[in-house]
N, C-alpha and C. Protein backbone atom coordinates (compact mmCIF):
# COMPACT_ATOMS: atom_id res chain seq x y z
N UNK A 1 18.32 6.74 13.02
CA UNK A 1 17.27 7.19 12.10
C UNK A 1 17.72 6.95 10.66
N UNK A 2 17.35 6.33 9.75
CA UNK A 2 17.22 6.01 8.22
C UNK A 2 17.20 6.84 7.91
N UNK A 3 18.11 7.12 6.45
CA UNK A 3 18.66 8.29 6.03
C UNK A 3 17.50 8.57 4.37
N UNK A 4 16.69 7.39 4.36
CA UNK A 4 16.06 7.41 3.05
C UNK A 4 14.11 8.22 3.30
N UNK A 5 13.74 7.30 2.64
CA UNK A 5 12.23 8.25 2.09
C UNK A 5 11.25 6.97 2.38
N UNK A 6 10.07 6.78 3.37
CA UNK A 6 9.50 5.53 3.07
C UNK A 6 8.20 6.15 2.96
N UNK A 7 7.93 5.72 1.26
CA UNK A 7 6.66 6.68 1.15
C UNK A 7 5.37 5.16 0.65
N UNK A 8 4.73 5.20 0.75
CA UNK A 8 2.99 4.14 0.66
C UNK A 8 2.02 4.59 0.01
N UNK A 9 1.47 3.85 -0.79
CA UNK A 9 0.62 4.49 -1.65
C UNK A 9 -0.90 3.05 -1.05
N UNK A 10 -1.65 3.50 -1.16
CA UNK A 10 -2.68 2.51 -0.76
C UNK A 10 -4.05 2.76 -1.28
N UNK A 11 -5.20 1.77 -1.10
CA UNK A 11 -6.22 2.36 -2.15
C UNK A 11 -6.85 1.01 -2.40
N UNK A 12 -8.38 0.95 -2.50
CA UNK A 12 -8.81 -0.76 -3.16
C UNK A 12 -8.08 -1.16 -4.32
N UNK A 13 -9.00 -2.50 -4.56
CA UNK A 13 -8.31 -2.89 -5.90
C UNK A 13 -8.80 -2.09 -6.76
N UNK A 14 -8.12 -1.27 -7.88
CA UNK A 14 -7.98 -1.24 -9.19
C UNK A 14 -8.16 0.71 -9.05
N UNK A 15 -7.48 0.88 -7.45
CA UNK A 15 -7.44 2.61 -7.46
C UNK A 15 -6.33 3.09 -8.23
N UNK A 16 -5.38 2.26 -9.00
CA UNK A 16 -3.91 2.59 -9.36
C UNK A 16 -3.05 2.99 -8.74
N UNK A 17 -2.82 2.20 -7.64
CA UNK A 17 -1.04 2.40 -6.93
C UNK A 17 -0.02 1.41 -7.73
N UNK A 18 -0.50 0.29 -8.45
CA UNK A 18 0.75 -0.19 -9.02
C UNK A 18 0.99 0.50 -10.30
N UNK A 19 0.07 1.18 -10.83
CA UNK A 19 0.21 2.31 -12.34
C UNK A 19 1.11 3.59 -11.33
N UNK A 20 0.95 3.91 -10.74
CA UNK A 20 1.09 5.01 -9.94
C UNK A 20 2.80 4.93 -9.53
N UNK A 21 2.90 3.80 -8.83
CA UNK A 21 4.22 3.38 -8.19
C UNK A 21 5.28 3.16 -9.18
N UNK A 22 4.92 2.82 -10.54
CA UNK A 22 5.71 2.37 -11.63
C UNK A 22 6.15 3.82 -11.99
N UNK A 23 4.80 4.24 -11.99
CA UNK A 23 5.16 5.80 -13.31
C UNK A 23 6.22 6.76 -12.03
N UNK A 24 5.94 6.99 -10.64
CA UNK A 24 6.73 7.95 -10.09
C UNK A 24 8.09 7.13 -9.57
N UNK A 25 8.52 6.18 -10.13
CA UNK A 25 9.94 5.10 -9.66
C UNK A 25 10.64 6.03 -11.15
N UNK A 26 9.87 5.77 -11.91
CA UNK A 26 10.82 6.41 -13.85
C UNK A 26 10.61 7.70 -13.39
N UNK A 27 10.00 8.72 -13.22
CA UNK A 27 10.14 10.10 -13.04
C UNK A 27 11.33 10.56 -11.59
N UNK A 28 11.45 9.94 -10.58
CA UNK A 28 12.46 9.99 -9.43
C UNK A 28 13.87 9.40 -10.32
N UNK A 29 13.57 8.51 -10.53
CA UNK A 29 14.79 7.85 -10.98
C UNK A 29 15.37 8.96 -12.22
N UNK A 30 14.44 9.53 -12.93
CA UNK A 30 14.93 10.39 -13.66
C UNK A 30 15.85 11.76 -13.35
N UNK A 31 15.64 12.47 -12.49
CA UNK A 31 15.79 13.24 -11.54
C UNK A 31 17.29 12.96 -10.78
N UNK A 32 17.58 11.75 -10.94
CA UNK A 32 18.75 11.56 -10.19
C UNK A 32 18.54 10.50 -8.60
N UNK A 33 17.65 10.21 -8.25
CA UNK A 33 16.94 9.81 -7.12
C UNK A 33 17.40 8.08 -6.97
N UNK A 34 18.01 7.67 -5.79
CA UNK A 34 18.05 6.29 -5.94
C UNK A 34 16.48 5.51 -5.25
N UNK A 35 15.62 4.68 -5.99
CA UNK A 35 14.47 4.11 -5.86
C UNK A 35 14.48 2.69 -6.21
N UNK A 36 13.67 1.96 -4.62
CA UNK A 36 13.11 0.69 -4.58
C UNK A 36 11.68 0.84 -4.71
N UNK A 37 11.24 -0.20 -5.23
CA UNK A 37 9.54 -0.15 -5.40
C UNK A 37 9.66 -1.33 -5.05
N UNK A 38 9.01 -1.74 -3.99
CA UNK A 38 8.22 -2.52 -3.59
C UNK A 38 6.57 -3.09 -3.12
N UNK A 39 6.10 -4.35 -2.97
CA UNK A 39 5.15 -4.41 -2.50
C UNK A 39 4.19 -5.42 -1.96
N UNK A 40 3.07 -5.35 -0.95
CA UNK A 40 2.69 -6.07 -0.10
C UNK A 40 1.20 -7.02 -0.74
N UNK A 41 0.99 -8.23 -0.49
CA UNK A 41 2.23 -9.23 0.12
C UNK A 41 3.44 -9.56 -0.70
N UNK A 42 4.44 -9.64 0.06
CA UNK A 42 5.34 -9.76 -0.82
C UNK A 42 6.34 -11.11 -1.58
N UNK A 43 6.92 -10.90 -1.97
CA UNK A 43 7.32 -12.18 -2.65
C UNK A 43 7.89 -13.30 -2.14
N UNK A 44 8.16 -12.85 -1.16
CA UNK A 44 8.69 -14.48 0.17
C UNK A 44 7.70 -15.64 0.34
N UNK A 45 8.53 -16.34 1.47
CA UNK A 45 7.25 -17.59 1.66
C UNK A 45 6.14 -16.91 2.14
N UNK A 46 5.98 -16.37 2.98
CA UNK A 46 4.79 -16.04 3.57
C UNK A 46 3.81 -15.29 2.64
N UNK A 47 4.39 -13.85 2.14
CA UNK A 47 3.65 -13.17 0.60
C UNK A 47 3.20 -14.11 -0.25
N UNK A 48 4.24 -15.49 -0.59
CA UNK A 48 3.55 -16.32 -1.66
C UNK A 48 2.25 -17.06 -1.05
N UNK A 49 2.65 -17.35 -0.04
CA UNK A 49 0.88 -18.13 0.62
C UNK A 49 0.20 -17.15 0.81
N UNK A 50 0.02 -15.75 1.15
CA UNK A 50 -0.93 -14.47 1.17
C UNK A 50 -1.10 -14.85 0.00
N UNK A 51 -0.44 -14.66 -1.33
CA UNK A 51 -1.11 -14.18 -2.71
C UNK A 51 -1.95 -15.72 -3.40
N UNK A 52 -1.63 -16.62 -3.01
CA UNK A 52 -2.28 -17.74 -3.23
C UNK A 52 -3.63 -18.05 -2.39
N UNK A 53 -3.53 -17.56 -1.30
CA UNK A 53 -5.02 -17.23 -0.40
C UNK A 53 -5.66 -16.21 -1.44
N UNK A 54 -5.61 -15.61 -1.41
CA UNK A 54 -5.97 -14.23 -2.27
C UNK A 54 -6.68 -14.41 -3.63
N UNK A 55 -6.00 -15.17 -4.35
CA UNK A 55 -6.34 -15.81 -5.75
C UNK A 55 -7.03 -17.33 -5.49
N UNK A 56 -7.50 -17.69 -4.55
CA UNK A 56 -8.63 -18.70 -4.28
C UNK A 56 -7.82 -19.74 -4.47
N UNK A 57 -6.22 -20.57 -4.28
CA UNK A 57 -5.81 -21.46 -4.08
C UNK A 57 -5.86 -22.00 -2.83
N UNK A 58 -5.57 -21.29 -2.19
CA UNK A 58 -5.23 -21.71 -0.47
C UNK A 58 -6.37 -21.39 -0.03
N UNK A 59 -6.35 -21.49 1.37
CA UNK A 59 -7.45 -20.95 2.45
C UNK A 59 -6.92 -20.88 3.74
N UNK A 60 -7.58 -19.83 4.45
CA UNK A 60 -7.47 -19.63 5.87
C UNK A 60 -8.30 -18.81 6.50
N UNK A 61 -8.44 -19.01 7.77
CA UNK A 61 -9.39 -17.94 8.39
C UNK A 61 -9.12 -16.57 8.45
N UNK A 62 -9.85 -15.84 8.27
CA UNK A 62 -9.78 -14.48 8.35
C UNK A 62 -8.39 -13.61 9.52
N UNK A 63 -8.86 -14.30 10.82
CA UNK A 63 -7.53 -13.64 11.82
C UNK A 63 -5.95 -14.59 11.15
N UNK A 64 -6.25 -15.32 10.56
CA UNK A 64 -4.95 -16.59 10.21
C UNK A 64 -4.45 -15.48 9.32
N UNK A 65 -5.39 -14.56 8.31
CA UNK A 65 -4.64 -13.94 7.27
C UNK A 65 -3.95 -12.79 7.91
N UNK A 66 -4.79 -11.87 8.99
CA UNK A 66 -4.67 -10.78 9.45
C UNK A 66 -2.61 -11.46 10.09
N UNK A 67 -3.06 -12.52 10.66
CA UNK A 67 -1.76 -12.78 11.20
C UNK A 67 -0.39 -13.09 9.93
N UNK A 68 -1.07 -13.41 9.00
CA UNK A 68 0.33 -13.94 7.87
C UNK A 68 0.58 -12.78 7.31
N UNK A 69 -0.68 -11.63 7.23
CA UNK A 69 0.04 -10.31 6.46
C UNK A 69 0.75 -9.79 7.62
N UNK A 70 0.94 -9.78 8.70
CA UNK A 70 1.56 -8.89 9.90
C UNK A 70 2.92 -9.77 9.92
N UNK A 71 3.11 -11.18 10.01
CA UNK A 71 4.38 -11.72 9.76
C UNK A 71 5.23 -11.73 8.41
N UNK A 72 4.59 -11.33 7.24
CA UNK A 72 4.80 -11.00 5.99
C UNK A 72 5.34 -9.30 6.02
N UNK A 73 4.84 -8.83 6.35
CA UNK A 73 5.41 -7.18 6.75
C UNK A 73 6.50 -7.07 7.78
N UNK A 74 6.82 -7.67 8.36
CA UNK A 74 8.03 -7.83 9.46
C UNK A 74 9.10 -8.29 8.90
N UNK A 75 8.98 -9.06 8.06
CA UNK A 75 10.18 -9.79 7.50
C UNK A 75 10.69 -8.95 6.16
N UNK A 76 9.29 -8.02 5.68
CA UNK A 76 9.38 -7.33 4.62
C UNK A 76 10.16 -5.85 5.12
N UNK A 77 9.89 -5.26 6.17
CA UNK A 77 10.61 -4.28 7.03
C UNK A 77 11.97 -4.71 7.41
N UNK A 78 12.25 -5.76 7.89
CA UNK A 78 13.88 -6.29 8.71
C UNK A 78 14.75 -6.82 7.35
N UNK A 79 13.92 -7.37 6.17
CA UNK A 79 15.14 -7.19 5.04
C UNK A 79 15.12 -7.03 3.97
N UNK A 80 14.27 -6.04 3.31
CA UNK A 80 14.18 -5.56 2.70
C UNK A 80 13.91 -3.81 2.61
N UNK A 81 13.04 -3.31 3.00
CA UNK A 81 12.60 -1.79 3.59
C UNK A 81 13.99 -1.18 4.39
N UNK A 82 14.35 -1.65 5.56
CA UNK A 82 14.95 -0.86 6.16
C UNK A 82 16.73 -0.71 5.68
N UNK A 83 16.77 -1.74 5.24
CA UNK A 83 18.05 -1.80 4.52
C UNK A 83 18.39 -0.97 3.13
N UNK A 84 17.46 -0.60 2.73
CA UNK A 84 17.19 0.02 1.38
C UNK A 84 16.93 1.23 2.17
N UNK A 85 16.38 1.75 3.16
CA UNK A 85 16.34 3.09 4.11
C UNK A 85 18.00 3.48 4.60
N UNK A 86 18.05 3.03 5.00
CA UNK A 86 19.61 2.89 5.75
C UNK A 86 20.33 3.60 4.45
N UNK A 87 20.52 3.34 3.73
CA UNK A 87 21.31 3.49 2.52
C UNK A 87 20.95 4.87 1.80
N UNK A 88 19.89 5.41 2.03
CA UNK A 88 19.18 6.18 1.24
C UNK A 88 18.57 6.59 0.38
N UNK A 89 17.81 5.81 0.12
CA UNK A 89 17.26 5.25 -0.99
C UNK A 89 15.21 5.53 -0.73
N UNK A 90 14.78 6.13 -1.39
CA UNK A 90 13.61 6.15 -1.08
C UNK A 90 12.69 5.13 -1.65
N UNK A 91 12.10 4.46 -0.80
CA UNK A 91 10.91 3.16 -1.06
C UNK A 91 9.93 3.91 -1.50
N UNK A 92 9.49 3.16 -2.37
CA UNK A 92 8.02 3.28 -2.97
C UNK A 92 7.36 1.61 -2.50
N UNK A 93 6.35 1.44 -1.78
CA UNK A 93 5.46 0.82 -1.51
C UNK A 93 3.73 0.42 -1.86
N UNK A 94 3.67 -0.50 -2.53
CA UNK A 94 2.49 -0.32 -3.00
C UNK A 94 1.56 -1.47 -1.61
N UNK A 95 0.93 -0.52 -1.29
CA UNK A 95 0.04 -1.49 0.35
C UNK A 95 0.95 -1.78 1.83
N UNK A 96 0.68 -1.08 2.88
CA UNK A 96 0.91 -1.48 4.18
C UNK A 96 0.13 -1.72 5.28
N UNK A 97 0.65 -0.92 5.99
CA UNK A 97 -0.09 -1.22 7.19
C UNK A 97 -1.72 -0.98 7.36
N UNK A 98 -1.55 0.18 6.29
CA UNK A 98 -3.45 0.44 6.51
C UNK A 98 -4.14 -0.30 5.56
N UNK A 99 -3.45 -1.21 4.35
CA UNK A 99 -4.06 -1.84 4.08
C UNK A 99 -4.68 -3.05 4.81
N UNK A 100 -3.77 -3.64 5.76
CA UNK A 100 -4.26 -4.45 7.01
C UNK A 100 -5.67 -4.32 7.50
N UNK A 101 -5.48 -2.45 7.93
CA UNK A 101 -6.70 -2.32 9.27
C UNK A 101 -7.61 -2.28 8.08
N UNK A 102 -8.14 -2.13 6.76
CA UNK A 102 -9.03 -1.58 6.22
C UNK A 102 -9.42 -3.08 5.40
N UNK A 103 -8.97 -3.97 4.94
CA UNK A 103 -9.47 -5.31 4.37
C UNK A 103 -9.76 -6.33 5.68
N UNK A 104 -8.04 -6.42 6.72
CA UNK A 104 -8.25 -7.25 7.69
C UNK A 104 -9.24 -6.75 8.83
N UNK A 105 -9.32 -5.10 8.57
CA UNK A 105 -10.57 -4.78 9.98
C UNK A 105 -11.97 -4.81 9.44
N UNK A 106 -12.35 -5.74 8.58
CA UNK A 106 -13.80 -5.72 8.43
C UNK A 106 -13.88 -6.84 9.18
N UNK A 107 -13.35 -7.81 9.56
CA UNK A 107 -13.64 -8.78 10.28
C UNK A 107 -13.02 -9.36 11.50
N UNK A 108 -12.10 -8.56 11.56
CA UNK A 108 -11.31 -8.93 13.24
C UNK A 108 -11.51 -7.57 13.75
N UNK A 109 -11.13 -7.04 14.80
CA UNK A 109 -11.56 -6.09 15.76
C UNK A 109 -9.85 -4.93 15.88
N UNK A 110 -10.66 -4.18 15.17
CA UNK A 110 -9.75 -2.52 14.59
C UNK A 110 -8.52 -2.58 15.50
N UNK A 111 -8.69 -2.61 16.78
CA UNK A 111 -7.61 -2.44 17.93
C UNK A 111 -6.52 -4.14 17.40
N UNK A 112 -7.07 -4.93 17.67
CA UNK A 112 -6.83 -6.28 17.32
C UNK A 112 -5.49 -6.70 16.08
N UNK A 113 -5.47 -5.79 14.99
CA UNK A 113 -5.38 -5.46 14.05
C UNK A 113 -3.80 -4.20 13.89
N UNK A 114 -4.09 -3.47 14.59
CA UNK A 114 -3.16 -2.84 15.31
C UNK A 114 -2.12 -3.34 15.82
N UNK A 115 -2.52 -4.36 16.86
CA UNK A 115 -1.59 -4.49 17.68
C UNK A 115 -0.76 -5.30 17.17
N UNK A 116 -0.98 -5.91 16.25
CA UNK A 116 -0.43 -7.59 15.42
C UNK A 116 0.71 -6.59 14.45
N UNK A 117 0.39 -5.73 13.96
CA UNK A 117 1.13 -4.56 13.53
C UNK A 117 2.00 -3.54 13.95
N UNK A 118 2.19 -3.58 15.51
CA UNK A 118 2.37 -2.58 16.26
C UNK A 118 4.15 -2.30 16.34
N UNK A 119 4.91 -3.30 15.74
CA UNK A 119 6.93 -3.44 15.51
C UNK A 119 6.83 -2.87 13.95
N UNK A 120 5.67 -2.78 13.26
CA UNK A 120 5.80 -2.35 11.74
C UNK A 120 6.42 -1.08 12.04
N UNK A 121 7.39 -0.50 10.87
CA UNK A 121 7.88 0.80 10.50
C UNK A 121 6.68 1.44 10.18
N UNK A 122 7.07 3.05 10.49
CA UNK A 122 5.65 4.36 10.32
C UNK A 122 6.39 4.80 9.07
N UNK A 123 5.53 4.36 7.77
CA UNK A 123 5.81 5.73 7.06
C UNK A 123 6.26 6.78 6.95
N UNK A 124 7.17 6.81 5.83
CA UNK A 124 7.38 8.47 6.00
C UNK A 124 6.03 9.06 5.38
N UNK A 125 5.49 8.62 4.60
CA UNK A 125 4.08 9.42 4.06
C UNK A 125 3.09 8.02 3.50
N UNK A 126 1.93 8.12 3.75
CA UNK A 126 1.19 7.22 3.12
C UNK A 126 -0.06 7.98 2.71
N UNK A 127 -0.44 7.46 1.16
CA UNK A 127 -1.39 8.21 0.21
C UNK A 127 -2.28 7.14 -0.27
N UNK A 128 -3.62 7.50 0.11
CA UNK A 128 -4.95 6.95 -0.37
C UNK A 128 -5.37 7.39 -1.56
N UNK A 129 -5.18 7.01 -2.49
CA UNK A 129 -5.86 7.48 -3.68
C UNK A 129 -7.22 6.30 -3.64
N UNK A 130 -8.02 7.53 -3.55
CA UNK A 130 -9.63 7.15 -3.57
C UNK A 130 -10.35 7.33 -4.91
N UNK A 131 -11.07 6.00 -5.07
CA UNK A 131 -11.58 6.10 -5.80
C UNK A 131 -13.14 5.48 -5.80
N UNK A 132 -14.22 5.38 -6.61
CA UNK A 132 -15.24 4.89 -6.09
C UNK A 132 -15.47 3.21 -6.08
N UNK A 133 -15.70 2.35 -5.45
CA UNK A 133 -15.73 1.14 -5.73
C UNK A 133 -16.14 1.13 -7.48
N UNK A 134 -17.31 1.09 -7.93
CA UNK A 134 -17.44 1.31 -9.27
C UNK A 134 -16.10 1.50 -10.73
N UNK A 135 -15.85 2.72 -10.18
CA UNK A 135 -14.81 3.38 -11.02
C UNK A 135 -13.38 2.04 -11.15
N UNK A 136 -13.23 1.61 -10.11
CA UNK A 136 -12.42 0.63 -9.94
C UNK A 136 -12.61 -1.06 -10.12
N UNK A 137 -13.83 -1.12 -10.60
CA UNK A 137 -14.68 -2.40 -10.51
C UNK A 137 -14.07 -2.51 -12.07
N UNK A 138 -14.44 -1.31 -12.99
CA UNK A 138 -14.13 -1.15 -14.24
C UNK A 138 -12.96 -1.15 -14.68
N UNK A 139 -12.12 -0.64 -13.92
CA UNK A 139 -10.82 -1.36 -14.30
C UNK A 139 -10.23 -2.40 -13.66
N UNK A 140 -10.99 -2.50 -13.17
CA UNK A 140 -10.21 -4.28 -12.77
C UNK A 140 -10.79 -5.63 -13.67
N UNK A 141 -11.85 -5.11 -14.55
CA UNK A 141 -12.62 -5.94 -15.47
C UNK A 141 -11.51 -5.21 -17.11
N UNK A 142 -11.24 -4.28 -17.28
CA UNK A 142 -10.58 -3.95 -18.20
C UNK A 142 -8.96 -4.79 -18.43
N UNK A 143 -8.39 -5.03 -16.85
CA UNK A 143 -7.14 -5.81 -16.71
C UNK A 143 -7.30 -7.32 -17.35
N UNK A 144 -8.71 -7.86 -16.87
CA UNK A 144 -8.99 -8.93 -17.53
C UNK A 144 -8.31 -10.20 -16.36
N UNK A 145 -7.69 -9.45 -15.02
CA UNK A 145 -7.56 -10.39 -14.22
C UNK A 145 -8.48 -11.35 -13.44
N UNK A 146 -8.61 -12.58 -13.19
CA UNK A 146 -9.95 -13.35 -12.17
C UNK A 146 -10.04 -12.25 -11.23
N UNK A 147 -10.81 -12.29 -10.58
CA UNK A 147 -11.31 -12.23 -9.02
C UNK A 147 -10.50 -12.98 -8.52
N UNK A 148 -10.26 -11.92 -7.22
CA UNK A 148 -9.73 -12.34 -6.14
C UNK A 148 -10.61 -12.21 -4.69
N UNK A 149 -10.01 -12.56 -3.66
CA UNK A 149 -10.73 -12.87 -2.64
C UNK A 149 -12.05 -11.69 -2.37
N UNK A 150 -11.05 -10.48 -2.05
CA UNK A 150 -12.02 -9.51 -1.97
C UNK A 150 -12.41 -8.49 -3.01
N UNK A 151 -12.75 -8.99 -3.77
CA UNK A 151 -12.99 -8.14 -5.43
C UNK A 151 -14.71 -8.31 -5.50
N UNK A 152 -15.58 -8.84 -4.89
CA UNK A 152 -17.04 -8.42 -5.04
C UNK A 152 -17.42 -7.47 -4.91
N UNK A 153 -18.29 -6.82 -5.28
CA UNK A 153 -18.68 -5.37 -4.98
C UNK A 153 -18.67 -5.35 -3.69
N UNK A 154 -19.68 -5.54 -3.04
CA UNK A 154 -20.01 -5.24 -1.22
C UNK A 154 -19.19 -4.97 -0.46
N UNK A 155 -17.84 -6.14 -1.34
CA UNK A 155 -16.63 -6.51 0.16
C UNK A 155 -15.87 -4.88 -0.48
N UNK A 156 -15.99 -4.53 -1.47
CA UNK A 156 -14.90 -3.20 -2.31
C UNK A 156 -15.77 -2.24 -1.48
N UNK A 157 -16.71 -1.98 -1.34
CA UNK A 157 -17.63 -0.57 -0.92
C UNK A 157 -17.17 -0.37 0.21
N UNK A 158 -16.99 -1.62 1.28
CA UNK A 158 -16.88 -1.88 2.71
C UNK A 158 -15.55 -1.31 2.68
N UNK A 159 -14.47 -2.19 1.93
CA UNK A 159 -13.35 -1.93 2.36
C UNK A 159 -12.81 -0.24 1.87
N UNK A 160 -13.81 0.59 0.61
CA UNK A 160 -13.49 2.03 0.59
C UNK A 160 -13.54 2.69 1.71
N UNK A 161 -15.04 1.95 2.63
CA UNK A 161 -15.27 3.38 3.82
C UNK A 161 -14.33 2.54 5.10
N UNK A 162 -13.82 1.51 4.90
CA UNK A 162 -12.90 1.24 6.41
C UNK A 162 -11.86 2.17 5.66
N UNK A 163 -11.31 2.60 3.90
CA UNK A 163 -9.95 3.24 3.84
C UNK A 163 -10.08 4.64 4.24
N UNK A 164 -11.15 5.34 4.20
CA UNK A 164 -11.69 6.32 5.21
C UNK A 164 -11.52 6.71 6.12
N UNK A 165 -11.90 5.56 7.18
CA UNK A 165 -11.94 5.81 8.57
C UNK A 165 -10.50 5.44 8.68
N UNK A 166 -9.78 4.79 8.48
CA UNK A 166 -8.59 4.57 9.12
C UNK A 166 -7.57 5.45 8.56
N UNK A 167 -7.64 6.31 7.12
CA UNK A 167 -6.61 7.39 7.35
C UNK A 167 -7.23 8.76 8.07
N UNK A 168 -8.31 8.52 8.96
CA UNK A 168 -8.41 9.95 9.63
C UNK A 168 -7.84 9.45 11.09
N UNK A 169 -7.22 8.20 11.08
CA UNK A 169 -6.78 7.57 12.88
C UNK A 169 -5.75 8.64 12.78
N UNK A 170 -5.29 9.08 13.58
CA UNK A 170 -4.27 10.53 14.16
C UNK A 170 -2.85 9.08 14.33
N UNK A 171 -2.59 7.92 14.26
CA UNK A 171 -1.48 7.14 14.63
C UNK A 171 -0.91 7.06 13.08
N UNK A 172 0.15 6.05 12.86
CA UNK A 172 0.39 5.52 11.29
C UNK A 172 1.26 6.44 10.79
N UNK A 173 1.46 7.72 11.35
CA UNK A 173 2.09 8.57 10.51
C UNK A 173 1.50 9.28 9.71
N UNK A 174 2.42 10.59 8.90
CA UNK A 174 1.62 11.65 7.89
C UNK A 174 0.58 10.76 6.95
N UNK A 175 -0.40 11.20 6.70
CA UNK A 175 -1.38 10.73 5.84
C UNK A 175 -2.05 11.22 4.96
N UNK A 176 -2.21 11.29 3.92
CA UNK A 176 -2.98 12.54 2.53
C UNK A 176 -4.21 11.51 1.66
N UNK A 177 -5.41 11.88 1.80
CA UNK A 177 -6.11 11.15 0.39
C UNK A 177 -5.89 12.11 -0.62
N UNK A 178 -5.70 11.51 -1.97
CA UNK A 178 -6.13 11.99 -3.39
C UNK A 178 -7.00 11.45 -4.39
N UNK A 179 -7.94 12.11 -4.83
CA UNK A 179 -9.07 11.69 -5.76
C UNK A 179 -8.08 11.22 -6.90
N UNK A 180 -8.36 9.74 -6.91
CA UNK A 180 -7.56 8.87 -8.09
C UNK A 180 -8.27 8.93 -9.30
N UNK A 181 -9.82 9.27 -9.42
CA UNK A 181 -10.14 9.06 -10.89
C UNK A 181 -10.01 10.44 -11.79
N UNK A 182 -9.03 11.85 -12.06
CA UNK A 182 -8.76 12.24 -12.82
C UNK A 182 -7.50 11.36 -13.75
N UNK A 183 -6.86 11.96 -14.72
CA UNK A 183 -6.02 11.51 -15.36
C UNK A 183 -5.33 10.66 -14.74
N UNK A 184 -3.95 9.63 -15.22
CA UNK A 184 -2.88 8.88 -14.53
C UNK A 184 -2.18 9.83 -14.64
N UNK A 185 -1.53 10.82 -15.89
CA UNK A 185 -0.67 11.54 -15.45
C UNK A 185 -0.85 13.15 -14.99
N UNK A 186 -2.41 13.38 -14.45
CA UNK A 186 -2.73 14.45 -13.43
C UNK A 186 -2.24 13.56 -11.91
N UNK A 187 -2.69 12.59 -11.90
CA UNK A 187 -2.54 11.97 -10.63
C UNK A 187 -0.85 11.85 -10.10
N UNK A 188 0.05 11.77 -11.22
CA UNK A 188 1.15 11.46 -11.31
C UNK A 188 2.09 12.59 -10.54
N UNK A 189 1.17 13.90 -11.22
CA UNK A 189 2.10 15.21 -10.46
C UNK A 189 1.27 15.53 -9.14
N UNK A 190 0.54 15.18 -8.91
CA UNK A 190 -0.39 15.34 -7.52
C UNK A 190 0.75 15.05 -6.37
N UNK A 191 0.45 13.45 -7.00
CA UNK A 191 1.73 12.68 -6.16
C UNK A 191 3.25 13.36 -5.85
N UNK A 192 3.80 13.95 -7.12
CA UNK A 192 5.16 14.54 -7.12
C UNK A 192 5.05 15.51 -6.31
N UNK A 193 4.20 16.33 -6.13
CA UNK A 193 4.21 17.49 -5.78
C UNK A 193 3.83 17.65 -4.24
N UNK A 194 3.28 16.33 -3.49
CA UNK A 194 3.23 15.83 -2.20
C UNK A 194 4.98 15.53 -1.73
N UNK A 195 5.36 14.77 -2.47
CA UNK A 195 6.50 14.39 -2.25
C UNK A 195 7.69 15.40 -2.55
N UNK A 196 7.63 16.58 -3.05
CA UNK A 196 8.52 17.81 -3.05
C UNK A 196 9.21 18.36 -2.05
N UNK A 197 8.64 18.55 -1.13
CA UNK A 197 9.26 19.13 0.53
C UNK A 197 10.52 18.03 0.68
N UNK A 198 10.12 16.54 1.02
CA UNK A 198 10.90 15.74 1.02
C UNK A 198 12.13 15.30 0.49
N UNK A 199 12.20 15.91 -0.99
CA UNK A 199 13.28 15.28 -1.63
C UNK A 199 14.53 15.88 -1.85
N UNK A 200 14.39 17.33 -1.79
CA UNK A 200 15.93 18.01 -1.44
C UNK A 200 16.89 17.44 -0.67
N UNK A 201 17.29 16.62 -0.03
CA UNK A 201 18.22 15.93 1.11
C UNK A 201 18.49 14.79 0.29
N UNK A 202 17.79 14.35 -0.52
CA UNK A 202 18.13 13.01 -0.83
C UNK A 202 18.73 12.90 -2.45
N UNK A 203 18.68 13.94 -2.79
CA UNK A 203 19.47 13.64 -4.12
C UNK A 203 21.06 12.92 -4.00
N UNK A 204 21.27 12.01 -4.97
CA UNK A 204 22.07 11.14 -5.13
C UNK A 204 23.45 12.18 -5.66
């Protein structure tokens, strides 16, 4: 058993898990806490062809992606995640496994989706910060980044109520939503204060 913290933050585009993941890495780290932040897809070969699909360079079919994010998370678990667990070190993760069932299950089949996932590591905690497609439409137009694959409204609405249904699945491990559109730094101690029980054992 891994002696560290593997905590997930998840959420559409522009709910703030990478504002989120940044600000509680400087507040842990402050504290004394040893912290990796990482996140999905990730920066390997496979993450780099996910994020180039993603940003309208590449292409592939829908199950082709479901399959490159599930081989992209395996390789991201066997050397990076668990090695940084082992050690004791608590991960911060921005997107996993439920980001899969909730973008990749609008179009391949929920079970399907699962199973391609099924050697992934369980969370030690994973947090939905919800927000309304809208609310998030606006800041993702404020970033000033293009569109990406699934950044239209319809496909954002869809993919809020699959992030719904799939953190009430009883599998995946502990699971919490939090309403993301008060403050960043109301949201900030929300978060801390989820993660409190946990962190006595792990001070450095």
């Amino acid at each position: 058993m891994s002696k560290g913290l593997f905590v997930v933050l998840e959420g559409i585009d522009g709910s703030g898990t990478s504002t989120q993941l940044q600000r509680l890495a400087v507040e842990l780290r402050g504290r004394g806490f040893a912290i990796h932040t990482t996140a999905e897809p990730t920066t390997g070969p496979i993450g780099r062809f996910i994020r180039d699909v993603l940003e309208k360079r590449e292409r592939i079919s829908s199950p082709g992606l479901a399959l490159a994010f599930a081989a992209d998370r395996l390789h991201h678990v066997e050397t990076e995640i668990l090695p940084k667990l082992d050690a004791g070190t608590i991960v911060l993760a921005d997107r996993y496994v439920l980001s899969s069932l909730a973008y990749q299950g609008l179009d391949n089949p929920l079970p399907w989706v699962e199973d391609l996932n099924k050697h992934a590591l369980t969370p030690s905690l994973s947090i939905l910060l919800r927000v309304s497609p809208e609310v998030a439409a606006e800041r993702r137009a404020k970033r000033g980044s293009p569109d990406e694959l699934f950044d239209a409204a319809e496909k954002q609405r869809a993919i809020a109520k699959e992030y719904d249904r799939v953190f009430e699945l009883p599998q995946h491990g502990p699971k919490v939503v939090l309403d993301a559109s008060p403050s960043i730094e109301k949201l900030t101690v929300e978060i801390l204060d989820l993660l409190a029980p946990y962190l006595p054992s792990l001070k450095q």
